[in-house]
Each structure stands twice: as C-alpha cells, then as structure tokens.
Protein backbone atom coordinates (compact mmCIF):
# COMPACT_ATOMS: atom_id res chain seq x y z
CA UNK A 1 -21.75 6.54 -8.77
CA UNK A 2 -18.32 8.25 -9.55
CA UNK A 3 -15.67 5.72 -10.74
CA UNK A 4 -12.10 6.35 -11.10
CA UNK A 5 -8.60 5.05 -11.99
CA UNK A 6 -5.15 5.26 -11.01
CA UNK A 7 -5.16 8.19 -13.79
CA UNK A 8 -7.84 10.27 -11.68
CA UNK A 9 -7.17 8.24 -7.87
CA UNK A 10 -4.07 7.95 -6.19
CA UNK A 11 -3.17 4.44 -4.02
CA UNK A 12 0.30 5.05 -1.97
CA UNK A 13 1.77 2.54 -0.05
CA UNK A 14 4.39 3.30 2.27
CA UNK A 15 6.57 0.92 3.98
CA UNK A 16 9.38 1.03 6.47
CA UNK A 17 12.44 -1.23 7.08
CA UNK A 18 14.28 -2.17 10.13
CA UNK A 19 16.96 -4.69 11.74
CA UNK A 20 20.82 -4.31 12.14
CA UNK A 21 21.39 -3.62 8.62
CA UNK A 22 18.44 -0.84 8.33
CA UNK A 23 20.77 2.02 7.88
CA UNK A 24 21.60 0.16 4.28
CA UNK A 25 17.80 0.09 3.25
CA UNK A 26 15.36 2.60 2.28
CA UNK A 27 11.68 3.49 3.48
CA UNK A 28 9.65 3.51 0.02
CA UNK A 29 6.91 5.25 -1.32
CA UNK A 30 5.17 2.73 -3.56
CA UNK A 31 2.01 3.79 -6.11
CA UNK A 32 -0.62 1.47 -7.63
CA UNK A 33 -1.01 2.09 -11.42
CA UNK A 34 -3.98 -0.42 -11.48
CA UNK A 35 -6.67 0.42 -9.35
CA UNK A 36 -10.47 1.05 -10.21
CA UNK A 37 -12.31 2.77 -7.27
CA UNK A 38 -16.17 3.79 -7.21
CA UNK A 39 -17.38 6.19 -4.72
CA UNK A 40 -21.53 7.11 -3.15
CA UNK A 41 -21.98 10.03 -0.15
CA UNK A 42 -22.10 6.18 1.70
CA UNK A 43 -19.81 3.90 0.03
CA UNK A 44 -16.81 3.27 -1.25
CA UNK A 45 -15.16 0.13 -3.41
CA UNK A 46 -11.90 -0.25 -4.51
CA UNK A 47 -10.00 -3.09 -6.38
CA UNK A 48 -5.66 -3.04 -7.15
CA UNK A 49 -3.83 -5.06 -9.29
CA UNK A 50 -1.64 -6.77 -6.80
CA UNK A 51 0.99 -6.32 -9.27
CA UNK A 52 0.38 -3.16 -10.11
CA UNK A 53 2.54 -1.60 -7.34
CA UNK A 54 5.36 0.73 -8.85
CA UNK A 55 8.33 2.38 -6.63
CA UNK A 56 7.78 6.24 -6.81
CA UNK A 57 11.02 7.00 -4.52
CA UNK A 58 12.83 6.31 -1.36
CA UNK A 59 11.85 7.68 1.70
CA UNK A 60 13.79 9.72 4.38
CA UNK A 61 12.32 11.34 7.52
CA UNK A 62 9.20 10.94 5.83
CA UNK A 63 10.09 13.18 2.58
CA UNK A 64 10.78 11.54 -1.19
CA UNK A 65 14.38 11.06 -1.39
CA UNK A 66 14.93 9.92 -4.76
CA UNK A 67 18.92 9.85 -4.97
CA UNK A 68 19.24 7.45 -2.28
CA UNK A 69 18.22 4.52 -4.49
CA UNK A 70 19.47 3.62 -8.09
CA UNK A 71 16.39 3.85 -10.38
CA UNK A 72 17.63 0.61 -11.97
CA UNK A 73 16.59 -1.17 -8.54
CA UNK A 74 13.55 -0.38 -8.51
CA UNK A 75 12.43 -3.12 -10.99
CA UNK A 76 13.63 -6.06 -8.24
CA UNK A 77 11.59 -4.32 -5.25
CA UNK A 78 8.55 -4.24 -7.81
CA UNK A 79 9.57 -7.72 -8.69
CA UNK A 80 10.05 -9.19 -5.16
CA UNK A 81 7.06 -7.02 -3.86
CA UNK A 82 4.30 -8.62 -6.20
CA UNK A 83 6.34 -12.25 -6.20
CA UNK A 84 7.75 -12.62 -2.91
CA UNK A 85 5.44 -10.70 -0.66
CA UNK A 86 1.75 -10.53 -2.46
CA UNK A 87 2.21 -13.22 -4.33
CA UNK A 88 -0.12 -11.59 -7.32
CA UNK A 89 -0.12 -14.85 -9.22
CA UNK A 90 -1.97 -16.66 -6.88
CA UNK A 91 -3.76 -13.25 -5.01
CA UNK A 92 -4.18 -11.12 -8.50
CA UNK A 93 -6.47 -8.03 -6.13
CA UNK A 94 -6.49 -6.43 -3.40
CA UNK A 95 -10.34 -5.22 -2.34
CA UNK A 96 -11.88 -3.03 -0.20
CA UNK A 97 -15.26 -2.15 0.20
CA UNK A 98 -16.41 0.27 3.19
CA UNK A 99 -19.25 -0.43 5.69
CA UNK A 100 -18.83 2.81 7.34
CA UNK A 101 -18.26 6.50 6.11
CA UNK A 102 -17.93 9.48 8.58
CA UNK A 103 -15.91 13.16 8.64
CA UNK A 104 -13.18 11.43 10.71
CA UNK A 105 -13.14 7.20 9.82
CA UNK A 106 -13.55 5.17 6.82
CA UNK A 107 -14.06 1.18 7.89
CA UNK A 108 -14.52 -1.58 5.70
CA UNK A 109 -13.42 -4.80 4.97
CA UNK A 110 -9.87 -5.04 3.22
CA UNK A 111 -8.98 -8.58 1.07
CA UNK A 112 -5.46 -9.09 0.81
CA UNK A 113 -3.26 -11.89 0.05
CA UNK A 114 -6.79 -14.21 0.30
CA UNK A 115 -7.65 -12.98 3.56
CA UNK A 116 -10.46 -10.22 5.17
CA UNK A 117 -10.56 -8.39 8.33
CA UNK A 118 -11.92 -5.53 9.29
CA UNK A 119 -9.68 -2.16 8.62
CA UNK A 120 -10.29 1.74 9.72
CA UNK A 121 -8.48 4.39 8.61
CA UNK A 122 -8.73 7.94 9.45
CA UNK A 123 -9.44 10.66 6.89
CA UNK A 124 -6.46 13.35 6.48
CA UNK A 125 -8.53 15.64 4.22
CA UNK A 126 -11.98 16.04 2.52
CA UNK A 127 -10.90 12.81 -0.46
CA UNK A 128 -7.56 11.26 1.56
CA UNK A 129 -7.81 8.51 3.96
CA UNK A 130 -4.97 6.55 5.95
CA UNK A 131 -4.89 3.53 7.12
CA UNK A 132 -2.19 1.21 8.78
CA UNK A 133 -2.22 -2.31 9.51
CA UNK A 134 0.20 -5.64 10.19
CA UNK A 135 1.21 -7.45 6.81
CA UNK A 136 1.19 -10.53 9.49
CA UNK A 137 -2.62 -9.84 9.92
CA UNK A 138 -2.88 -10.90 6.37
CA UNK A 139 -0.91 -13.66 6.14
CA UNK A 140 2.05 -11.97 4.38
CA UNK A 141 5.69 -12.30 5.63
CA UNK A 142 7.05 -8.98 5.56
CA UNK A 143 10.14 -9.23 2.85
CA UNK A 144 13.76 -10.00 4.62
CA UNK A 145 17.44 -10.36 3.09
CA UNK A 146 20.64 -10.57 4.50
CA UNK A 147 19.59 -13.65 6.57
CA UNK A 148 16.99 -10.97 8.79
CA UNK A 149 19.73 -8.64 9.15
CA UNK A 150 17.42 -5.91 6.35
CA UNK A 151 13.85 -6.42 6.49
CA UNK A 152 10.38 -4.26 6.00
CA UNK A 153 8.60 -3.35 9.87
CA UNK A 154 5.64 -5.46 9.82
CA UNK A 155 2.98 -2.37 9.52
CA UNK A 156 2.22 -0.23 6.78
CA UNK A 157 0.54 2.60 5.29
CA UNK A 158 -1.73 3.16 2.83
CA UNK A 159 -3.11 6.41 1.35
CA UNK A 160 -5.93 6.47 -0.67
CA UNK A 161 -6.62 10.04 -2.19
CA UNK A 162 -9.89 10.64 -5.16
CA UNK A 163 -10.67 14.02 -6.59
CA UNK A 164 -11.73 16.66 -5.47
C-alpha cells in the first residue's frame, strides 16, 4: 500500500469570498503541509493536520496572484483559518477514507470539524481529484469581518493530487 506525505502529495484548498466589501478580499489558494495519505487500486485514506493549512497565494480569475496580498498577512488567515474556522484545537484532523473508486468519481466519507457525510469528487486527471462541498454541511461558519460586509462563499474546493 503506497503511503505518502505532503512532501510527495499535494492537498489544495481553495476558497472564495463574497459580500459588499468582496472587491477588498482575495480568493486563496491554501496547501496542507501535514497530510499522510495511503493509496490501493480500491482505496484511498487520507488524514490533515487541521492546522496544517498554509496560504500559497491569492487568487484572481482563478490564476495565483501573489502581489495582491502582503506576505506578512498571511500568518492571520493561517491563524484565523485553523482558530476561528476549524477550530484545530478541539478538531486536530481532517479524514477521509473512500468507499468508492472509479475513472470518473472518488466517494468516501470526509470528517471535518467532528462531523461525517458522504463526499464525491470527480477525478481531473489519472492522480487529481476535486471535490466541493458547503463548510455549513460541516458545521463550520464560513469566516466573516467587517460586520458580514467581507466574508468566504460557503463552498469550497479541494484538490487532492498523489504521484504519478
């Protein structure tokens, strides 16, 4: 059974904002730089750090777009995003273990923030699948300032990609 890391595996998480202020805020691209992931022709398991989500950039128009955001920022979103919104003290990992592999779907069962359902995603490539769901579903607020007037959209994506 192959086994790999965030050294060999790639996590992304992207999310989106929105409300009357959005045109101050940024899409991100977020990485996980704790993850341990172990893959069969059948199966596949994964476990994150919930704190181990890092910003990589800003997005625009769905391309990086690293010189809209101040580097020294990104520390708070990582801050707020495993305090405020995953609350990794209290939900340390994120899992997700497949019941179902095909050329097209991956489903399994995603825990997140102490809760399962059921998740498919669709697979991009050969080793990439996508999948997109509600924060809500999971029992996470989706992280607001400015009184509601910034906030993240309630769905977002996450892009799992293993070698080769």
């Amino acid at each position: 059974m192959p086994r790999y890391d965030a050294s060999q595996a790639e996590l992304l998480v992207f999310t989106f904002k929105e409300g009357i202020l959005s045109a101050m805020a940024h899409d991100l691209k977020l990485r996980a730089t704790t993850l341990e992931l172990e893959t069969t022709e059948t199966s596949v398991k994964l476990k994150v750090d919930a704190s181990s989500l890092r910003v990589v950039s800003p997005m625009k128009d769905g391309a990086e777009n690293p010189s809209a955001l101040p580097r020294m920022l990104y520390a708070e979103i990582e801050k707020n995003t495993a305090g405020d919104v995953l609350n990794a003290k209290k939900f340390p990992a994120i899992t997700f273990e497949s019941t179902a592999l095909s050329e097209t779907q991956v489903i399994g069962k995603l825990t997140l923030h102490g809760t399962t359902r059921e998740l498919t995603g669709k697979r991009t490539a050969k080793n990439t699948a996508e999948f997109s769901f509600d924060q809500r579903d999971f029992g996470i607020k989706p992280y607001s300032a400015m009184l509601g007037t910034l906030k993240v959209k309630p769905e977002v994506t996450i892009r799992v990609t293993i070698p080769g």
